[in-house]
PDB file of N, CA and C in Angstrom:
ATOM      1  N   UNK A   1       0.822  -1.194   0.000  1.00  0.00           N
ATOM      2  CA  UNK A   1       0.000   0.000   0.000  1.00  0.00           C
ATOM      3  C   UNK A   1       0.871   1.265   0.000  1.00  0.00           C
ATOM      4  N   UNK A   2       2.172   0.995   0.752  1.00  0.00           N
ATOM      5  CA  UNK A   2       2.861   2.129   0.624  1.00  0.00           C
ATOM      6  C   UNK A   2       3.777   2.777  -0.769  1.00  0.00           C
ATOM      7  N   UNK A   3       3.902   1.113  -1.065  1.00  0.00           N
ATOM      8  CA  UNK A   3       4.691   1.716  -2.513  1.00  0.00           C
ATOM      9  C   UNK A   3       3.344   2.578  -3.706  1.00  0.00           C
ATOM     10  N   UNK A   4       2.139   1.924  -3.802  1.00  0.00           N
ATOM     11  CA  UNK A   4       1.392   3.209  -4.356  1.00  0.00           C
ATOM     12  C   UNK A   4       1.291   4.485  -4.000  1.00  0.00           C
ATOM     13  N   UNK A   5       0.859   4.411  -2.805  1.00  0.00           N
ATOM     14  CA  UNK A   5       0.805   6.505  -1.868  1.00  0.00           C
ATOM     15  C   UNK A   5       2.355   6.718  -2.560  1.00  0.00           C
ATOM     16  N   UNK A   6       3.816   6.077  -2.515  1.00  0.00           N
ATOM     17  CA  UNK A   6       4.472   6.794  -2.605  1.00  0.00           C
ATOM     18  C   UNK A   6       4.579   6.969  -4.188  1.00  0.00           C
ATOM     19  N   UNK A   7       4.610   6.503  -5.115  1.00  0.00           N
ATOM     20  CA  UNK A   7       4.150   6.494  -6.979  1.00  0.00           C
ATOM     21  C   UNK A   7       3.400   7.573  -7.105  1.00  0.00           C
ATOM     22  N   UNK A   8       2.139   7.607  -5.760  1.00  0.00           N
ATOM     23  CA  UNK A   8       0.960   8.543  -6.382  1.00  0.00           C
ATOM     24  C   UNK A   8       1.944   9.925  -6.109  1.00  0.00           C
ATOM     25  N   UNK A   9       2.383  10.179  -4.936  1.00  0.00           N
ATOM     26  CA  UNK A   9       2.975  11.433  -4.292  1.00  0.00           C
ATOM     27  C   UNK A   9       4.441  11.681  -5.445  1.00  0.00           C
ATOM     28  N   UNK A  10       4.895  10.979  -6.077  1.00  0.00           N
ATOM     29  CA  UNK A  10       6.074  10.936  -7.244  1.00  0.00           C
ATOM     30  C   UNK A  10       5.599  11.472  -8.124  1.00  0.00           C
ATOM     31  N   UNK A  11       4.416  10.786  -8.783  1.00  0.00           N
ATOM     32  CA  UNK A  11       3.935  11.382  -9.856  1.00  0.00           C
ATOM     33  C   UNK A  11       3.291  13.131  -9.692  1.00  0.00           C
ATOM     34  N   UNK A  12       2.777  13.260  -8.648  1.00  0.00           N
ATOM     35  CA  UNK A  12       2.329  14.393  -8.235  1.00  0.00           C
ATOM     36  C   UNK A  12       3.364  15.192  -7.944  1.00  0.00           C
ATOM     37  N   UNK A  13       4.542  15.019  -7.736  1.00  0.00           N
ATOM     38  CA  UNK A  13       5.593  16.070  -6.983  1.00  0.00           C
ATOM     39  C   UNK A  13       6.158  16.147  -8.745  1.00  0.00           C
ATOM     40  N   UNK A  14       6.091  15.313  -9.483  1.00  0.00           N
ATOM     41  CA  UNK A  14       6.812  15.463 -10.809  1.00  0.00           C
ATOM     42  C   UNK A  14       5.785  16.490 -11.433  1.00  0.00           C
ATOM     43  N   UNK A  15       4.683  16.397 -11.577  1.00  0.00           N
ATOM     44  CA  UNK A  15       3.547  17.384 -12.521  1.00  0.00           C
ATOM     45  C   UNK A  15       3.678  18.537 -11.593  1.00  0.00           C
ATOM     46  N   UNK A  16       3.865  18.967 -10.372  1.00  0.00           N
ATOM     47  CA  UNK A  16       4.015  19.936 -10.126  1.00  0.00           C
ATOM     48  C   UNK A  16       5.323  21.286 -10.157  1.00  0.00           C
ATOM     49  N   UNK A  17       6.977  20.337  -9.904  1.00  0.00           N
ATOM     50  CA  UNK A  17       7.844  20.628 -10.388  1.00  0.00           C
ATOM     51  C   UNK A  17       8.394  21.392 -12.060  1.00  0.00           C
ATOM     52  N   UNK A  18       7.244  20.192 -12.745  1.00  0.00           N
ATOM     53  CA  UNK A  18       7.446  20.276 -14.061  1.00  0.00           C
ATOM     54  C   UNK A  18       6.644  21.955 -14.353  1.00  0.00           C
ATOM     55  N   UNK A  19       5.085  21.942 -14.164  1.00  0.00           N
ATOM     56  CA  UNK A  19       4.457  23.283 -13.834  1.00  0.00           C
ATOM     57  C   UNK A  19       5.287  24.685 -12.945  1.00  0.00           C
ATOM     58  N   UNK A  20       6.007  24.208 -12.389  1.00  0.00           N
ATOM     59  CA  UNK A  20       6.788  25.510 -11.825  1.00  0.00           C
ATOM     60  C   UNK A  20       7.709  25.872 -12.744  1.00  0.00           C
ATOM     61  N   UNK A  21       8.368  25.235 -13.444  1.00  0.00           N
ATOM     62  CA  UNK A  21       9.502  25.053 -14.278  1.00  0.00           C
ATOM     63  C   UNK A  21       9.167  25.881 -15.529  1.00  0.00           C
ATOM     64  N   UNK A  22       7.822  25.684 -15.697  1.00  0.00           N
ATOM     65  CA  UNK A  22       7.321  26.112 -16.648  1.00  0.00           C
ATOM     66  C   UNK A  22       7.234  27.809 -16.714  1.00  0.00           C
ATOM     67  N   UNK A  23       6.442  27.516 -15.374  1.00  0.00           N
ATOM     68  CA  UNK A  23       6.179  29.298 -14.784  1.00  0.00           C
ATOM     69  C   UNK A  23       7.280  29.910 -14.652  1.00  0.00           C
ATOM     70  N   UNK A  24       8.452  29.638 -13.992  1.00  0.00           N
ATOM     71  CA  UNK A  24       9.297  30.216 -14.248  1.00  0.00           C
ATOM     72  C   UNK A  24      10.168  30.521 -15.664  1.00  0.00           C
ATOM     73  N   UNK A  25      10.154  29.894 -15.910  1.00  0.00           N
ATOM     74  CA  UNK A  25      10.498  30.005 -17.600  1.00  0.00           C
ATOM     75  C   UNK A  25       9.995  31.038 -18.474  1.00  0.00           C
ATOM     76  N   UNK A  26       8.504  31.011 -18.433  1.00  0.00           N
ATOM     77  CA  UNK A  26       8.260  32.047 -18.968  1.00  0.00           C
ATOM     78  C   UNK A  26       8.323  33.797 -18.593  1.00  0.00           C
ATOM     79  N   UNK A  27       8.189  33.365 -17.216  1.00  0.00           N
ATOM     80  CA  UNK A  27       8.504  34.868 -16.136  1.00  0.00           C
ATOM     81  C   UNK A  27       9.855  34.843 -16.505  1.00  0.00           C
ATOM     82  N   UNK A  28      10.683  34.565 -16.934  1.00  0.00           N
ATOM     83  CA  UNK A  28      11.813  35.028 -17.063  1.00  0.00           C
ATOM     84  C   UNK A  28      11.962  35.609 -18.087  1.00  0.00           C
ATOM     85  N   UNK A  29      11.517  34.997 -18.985  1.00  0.00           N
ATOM     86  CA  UNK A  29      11.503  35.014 -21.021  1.00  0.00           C
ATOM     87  C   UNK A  29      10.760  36.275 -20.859  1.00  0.00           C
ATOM     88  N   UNK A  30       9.713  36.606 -20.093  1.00  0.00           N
ATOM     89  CA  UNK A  30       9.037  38.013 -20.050  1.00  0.00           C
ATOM     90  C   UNK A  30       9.880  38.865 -19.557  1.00  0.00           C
ATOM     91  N   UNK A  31      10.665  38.547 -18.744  1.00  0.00           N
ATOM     92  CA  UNK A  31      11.144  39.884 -17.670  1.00  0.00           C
ATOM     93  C   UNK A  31      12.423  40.197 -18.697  1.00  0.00           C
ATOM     94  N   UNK A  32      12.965  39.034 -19.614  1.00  0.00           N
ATOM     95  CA  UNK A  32      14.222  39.978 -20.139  1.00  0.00           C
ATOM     96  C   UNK A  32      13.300  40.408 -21.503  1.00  0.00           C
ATOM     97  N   UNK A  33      12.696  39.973 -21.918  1.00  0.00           N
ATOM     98  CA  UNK A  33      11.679  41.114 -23.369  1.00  0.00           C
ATOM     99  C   UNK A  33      11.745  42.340 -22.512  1.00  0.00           C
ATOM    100  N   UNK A  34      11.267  42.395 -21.384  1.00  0.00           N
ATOM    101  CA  UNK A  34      11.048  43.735 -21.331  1.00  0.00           C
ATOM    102  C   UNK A  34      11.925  44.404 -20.888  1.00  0.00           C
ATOM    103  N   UNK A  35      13.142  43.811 -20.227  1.00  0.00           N
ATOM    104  CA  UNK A  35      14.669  44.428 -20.048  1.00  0.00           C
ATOM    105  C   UNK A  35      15.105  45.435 -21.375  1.00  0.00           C
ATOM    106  N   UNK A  36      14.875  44.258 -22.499  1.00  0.00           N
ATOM    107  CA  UNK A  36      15.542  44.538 -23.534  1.00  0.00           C
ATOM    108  C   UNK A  36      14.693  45.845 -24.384  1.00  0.00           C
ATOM    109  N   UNK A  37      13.811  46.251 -23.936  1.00  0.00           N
ATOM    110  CA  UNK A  37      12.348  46.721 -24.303  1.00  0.00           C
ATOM    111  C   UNK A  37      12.906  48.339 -23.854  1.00  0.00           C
ATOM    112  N   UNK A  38      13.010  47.986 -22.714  1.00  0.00           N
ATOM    113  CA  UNK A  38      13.342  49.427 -21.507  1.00  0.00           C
ATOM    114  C   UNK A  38      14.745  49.821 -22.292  1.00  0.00           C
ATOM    115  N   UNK A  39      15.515  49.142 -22.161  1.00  0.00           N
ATOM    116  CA  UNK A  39      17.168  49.490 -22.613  1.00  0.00           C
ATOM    117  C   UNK A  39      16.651  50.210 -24.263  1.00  0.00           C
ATOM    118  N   UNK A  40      15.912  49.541 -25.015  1.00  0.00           N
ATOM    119  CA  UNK A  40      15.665  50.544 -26.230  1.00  0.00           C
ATOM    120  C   UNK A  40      15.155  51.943 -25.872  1.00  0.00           C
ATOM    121  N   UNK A  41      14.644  52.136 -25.065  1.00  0.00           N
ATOM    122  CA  UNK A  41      13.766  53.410 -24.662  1.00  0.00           C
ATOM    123  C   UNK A  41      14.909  54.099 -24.141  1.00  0.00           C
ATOM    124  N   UNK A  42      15.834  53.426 -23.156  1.00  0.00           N
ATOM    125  CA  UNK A  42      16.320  54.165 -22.439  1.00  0.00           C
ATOM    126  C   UNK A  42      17.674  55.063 -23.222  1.00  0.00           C
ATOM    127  N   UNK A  43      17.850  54.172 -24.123  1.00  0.00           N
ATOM    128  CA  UNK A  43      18.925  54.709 -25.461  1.00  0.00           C
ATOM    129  C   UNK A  43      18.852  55.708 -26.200  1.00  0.00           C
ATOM    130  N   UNK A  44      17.646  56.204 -26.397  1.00  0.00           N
ATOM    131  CA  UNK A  44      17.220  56.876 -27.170  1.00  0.00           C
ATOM    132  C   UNK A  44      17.751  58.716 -26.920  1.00  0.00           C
ATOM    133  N   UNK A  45      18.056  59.073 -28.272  1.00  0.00           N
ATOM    134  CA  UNK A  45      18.014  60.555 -27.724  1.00  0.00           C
ATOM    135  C   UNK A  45      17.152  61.477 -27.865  1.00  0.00           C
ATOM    136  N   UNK A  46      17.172  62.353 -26.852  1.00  0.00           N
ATOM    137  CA  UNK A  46      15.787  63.644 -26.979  1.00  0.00           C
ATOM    138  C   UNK A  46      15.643  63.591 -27.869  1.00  0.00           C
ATOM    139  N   UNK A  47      15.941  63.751 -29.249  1.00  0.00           N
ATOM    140  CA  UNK A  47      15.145  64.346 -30.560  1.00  0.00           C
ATOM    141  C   UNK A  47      14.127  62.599 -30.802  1.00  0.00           C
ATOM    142  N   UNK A  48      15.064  61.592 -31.177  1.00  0.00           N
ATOM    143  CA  UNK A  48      14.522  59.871 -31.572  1.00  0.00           C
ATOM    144  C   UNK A  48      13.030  60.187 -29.985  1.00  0.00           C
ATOM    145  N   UNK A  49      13.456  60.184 -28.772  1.00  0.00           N
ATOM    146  CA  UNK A  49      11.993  60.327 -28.177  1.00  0.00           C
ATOM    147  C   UNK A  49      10.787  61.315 -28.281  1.00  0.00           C
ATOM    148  N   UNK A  50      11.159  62.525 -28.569  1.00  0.00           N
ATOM    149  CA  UNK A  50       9.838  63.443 -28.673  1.00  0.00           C
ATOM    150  C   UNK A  50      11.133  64.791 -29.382  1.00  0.00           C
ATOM    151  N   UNK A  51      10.685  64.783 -30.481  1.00  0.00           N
ATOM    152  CA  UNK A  51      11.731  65.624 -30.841  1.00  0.00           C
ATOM    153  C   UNK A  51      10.984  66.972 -31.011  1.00  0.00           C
ATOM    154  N   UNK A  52       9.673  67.235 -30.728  1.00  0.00           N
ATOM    155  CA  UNK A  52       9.136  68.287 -30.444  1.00  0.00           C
ATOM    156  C   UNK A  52       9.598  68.947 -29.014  1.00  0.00           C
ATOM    157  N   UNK A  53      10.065  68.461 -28.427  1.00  0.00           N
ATOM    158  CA  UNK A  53      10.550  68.873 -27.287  1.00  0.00           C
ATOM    159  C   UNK A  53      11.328  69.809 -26.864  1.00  0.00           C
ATOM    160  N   UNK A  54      12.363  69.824 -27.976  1.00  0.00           N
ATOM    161  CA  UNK A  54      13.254  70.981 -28.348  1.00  0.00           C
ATOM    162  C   UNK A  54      13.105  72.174 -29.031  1.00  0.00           C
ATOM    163  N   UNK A  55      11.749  72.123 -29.542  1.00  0.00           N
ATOM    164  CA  UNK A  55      11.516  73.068 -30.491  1.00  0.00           C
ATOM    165  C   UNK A  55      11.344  74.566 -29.771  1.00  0.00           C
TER     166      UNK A  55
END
């Protein structure tokens, strides 16, 4: 009886691991898009951002 509870609790600790793995993965894949997102903005010079600005 114990070797099933422990298969069932294996299989369950694996689908859940695997689901975090996941989540994190993509929270990451998001957080550097938008690293890379910001660093374009942040490059930019007064005129390339609002070049009415100077006028």
């Amino acid at each position: 009886m114990n070797t099933i509870i422990e298969r069932i609790t294996e299989a369950i600790k694996d689908i859940l691991i695997g689901l975090i793995k996941s989540c994190l993965d993509n929270m990451f894949t998001s957080v550097n898009e938008q690293v890379g997102t910001i660093a374009g903005q942040v490059g930019q010079t007064p005129q390339g951002w609002n070049a009415g600005i100077l006028i």
